[in-house]
Protein backbone atom coordinates (compact mmCIF):
# COMPACT_ATOMS: atom_id res chain seq x y z
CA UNK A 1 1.40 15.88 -19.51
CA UNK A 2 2.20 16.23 -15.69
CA UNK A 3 4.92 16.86 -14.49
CA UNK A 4 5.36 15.21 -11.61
CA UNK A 5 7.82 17.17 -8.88
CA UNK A 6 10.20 13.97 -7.46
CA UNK A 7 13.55 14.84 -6.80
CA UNK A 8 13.56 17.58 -4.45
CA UNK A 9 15.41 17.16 -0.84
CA UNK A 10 13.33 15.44 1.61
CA UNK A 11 13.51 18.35 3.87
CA UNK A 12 13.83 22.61 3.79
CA UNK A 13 12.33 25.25 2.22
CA UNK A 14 12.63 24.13 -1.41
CA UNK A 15 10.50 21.22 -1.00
CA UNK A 16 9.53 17.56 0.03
CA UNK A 17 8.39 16.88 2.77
CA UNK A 18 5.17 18.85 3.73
CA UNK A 19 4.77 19.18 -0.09
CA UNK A 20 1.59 18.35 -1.32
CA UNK A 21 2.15 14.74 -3.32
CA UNK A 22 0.47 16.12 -5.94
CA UNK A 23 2.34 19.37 -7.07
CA UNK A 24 3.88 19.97 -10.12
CA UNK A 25 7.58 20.24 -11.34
CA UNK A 26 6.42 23.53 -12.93
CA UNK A 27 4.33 24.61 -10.14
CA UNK A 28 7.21 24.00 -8.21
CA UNK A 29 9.90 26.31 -9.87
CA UNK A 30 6.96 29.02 -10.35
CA UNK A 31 6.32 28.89 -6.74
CA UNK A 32 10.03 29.44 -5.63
CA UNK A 33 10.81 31.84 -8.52
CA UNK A 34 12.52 33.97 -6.51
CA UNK A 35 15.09 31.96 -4.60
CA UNK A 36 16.20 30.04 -7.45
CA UNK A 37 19.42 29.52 -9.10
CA UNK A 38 19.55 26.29 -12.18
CA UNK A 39 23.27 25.87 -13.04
CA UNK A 40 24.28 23.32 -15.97
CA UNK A 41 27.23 22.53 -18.31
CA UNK A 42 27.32 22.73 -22.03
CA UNK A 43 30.23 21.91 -24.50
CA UNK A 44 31.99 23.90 -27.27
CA UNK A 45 34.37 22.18 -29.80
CA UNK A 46 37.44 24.60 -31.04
CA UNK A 47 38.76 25.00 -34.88
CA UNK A 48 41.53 22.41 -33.58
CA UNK A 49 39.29 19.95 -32.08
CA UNK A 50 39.26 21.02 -28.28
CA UNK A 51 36.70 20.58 -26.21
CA UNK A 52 35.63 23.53 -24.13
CA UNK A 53 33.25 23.06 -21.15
CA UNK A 54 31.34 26.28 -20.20
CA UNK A 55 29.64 26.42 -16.93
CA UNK A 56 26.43 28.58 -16.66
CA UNK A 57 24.40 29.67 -13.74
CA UNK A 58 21.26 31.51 -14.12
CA UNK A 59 18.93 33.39 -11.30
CA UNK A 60 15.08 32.48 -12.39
CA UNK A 61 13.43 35.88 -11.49
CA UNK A 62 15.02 38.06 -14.01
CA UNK A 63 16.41 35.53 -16.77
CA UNK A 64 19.98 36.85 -15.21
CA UNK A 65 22.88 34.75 -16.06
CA UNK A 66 24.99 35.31 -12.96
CA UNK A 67 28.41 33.50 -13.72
CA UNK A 68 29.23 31.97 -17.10
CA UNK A 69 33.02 30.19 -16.76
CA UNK A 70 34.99 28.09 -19.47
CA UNK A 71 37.44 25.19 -18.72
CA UNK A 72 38.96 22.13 -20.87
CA UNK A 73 39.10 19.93 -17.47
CA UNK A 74 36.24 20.55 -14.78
CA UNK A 75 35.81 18.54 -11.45
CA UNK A 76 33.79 18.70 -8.92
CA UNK A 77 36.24 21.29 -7.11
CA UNK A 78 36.21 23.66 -10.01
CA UNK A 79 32.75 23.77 -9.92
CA UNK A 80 32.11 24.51 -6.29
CA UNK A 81 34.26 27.27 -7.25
CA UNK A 82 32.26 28.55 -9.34
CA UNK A 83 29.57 28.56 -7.49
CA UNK A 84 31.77 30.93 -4.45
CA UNK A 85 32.61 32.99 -7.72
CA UNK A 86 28.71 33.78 -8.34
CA UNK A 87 27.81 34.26 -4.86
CA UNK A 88 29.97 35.69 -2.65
CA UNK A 89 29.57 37.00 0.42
CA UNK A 90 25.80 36.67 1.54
CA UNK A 91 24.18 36.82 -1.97
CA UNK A 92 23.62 32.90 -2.00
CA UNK A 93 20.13 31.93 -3.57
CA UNK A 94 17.97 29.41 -1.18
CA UNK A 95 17.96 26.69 -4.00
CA UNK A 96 20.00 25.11 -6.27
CA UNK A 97 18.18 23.29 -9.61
CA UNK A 98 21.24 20.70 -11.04
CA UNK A 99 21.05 17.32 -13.45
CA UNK A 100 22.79 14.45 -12.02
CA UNK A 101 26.66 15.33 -13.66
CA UNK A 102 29.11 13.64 -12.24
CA UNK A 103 30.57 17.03 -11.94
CA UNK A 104 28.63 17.83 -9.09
CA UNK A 105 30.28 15.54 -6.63
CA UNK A 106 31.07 15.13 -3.47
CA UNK A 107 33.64 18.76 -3.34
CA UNK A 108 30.45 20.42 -4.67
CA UNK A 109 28.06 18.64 -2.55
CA UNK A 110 29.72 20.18 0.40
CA UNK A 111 30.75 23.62 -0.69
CA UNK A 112 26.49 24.00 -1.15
CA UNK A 113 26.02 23.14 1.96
CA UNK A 114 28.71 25.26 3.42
CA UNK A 115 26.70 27.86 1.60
CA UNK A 116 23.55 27.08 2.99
CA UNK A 117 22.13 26.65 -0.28
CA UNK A 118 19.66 23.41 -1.17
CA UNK A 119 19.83 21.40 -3.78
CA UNK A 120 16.60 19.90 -5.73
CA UNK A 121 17.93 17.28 -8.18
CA UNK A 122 16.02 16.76 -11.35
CA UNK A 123 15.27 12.94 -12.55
CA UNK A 124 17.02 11.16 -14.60
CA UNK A 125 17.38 12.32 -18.42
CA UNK A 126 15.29 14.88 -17.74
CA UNK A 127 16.42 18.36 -19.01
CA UNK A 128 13.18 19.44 -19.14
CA UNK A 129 13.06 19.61 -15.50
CA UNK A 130 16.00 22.73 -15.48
CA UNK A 131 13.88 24.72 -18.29
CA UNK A 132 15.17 27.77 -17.51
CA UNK A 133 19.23 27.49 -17.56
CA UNK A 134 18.16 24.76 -20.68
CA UNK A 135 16.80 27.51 -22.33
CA UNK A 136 19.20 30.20 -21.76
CA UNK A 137 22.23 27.49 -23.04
CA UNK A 138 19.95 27.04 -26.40
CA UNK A 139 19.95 30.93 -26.42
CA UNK A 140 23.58 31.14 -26.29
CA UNK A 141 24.00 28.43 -29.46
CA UNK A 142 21.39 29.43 -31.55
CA UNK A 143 21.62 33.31 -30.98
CA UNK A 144 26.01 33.40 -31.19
CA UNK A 145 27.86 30.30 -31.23
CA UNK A 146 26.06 28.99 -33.89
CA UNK A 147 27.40 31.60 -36.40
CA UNK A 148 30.88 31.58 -35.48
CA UNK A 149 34.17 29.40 -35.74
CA UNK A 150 35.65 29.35 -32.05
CA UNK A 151 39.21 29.10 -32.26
CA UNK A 152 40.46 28.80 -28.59
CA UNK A 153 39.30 29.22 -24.82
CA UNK A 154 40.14 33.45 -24.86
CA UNK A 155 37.57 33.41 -28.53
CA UNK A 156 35.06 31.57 -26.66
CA UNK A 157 35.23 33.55 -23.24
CA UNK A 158 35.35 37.15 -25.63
CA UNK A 159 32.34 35.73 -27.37
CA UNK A 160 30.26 34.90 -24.25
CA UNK A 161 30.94 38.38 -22.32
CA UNK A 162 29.91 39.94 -25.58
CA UNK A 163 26.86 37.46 -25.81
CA UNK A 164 25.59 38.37 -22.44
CA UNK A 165 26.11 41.76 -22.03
CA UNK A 166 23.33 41.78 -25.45
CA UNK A 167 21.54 39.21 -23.63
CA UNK A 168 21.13 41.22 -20.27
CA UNK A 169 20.84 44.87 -21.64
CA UNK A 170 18.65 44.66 -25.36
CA UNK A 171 17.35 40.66 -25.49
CA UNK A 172 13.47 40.66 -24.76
CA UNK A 173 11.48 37.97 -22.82
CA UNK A 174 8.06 37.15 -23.55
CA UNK A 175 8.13 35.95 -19.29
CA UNK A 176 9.48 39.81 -18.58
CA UNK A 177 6.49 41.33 -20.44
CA UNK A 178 9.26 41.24 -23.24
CA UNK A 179 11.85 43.47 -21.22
CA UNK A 180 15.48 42.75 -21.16
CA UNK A 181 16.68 41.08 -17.76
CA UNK A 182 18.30 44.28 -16.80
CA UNK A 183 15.16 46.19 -16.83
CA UNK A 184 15.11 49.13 -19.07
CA UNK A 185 13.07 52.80 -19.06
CA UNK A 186 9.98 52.57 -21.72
CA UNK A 187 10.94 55.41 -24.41
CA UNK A 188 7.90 57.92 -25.55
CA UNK A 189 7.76 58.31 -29.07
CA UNK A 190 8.74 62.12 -28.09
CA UNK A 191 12.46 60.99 -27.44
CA UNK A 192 13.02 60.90 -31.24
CA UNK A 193 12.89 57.91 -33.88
CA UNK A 194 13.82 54.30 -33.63
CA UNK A 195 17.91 54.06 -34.20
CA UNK A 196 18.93 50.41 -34.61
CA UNK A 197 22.63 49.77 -32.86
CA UNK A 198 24.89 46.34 -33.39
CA UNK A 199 25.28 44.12 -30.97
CA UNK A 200 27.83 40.75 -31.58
CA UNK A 201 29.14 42.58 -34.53
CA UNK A 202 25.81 43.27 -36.41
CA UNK A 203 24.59 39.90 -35.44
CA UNK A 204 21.69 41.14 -33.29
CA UNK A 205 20.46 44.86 -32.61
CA UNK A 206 19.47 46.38 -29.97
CA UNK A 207 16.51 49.85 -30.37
CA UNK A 208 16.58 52.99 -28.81
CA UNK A 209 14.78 56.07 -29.85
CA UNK A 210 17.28 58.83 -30.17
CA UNK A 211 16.45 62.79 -31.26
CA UNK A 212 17.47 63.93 -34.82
């Protein structure tokens, strides 16, 4: 299938207009690896039926997840927030990768642009056009969430720092040449034998060659 790139800006750097017609969505995001950020919103449900939102934004070049935040009642203004949060300063990426939420209105519209940041806007019902923050979210279910009970907004928070500090320092990618986002020194077999160490409470490992 093609994936047809449609819903970028009609102007800037990111794309549109002096595009070729014919590129790709993926050639798209592999040809402005480096300057993009995807952000997106997934849900938790508590033991006592609450209804957690967690906001993630993720830097393509490494796999880093840059700012993960929880809240029970986001707007557009708590999400422009976040976005200050993860950048501040002059560490803004040049593009933005978003769905069409409602939750990216009109406060988060402008705090982007006050940021000088663009934003490409994927079609509708199409979360395969934000692969990268997708996949990272279906990381974060199947490789923690997914085993535990979350009892309130501090569990869930605990459980995500602990989550990504793994995720950054011992979780392989297949796109990193199966390195860990936070790139780490190759270990000769002359630094002593393979000593497994647990991560999320024995849920994962991470492997490190220690000396006897």
């Amino acid at each position: 299938m093609v994936w047809r790139y449609r819903s970028a800006p009609s102007h800037g750097s990111c794309g549109g207009r002096g595009e070729p017609p014919s590129q790709t969505w993926r050639t798209f995001l592999t040809n402005h690896l480096a300057a993009l950020v995807s952000v997106d919103f997934f849900t938790v449900s508590t033991l006592t039926g609450r209804v957690l939102y967690v906001f993630v934004g993720l830097l393509h070049e490494r796999r880093r997840i840059v700012h993960v935040n929880v809240t029970q009642h986001p707007t557009a203004a708590w999400t422009a927030q976040q976005m200050i949060d993860a950048f501040p300063d002059d560490t803004a990426p040049r593009c933005l990768v978003r769905d069409r939420d409602a939750l990216y209105g009109a406060a988060f519209r402008r705090r982007i642009a006050s940021m000088g940041i663009e934003e490409v806007v994927s079609s509708p019902s199409s979360p395969w056009q934000n692969p990268y923050v997708e996949r990272a979210i279906g990381s974060i279910r199947r490789e923690c969430l997914d085993h535990v009970i979350v009892v309130s907004e501090r569990h869930l928070r605990r459980l995500l720092t602990a989550y990504l500090t793994y995720y950054h320092g011992a979780r392989t990618h297949l796109a990193l040449q199966k390195d860990a986002p936070t790139p780490r020194r190759v270990q000769t077999p002359t630094e002593g034998s393979v000593v497994a160490f647990p991560e999320l409470g024995g849920l994962h490992h991470r492997y490190e060659r220690r000396a006897a």
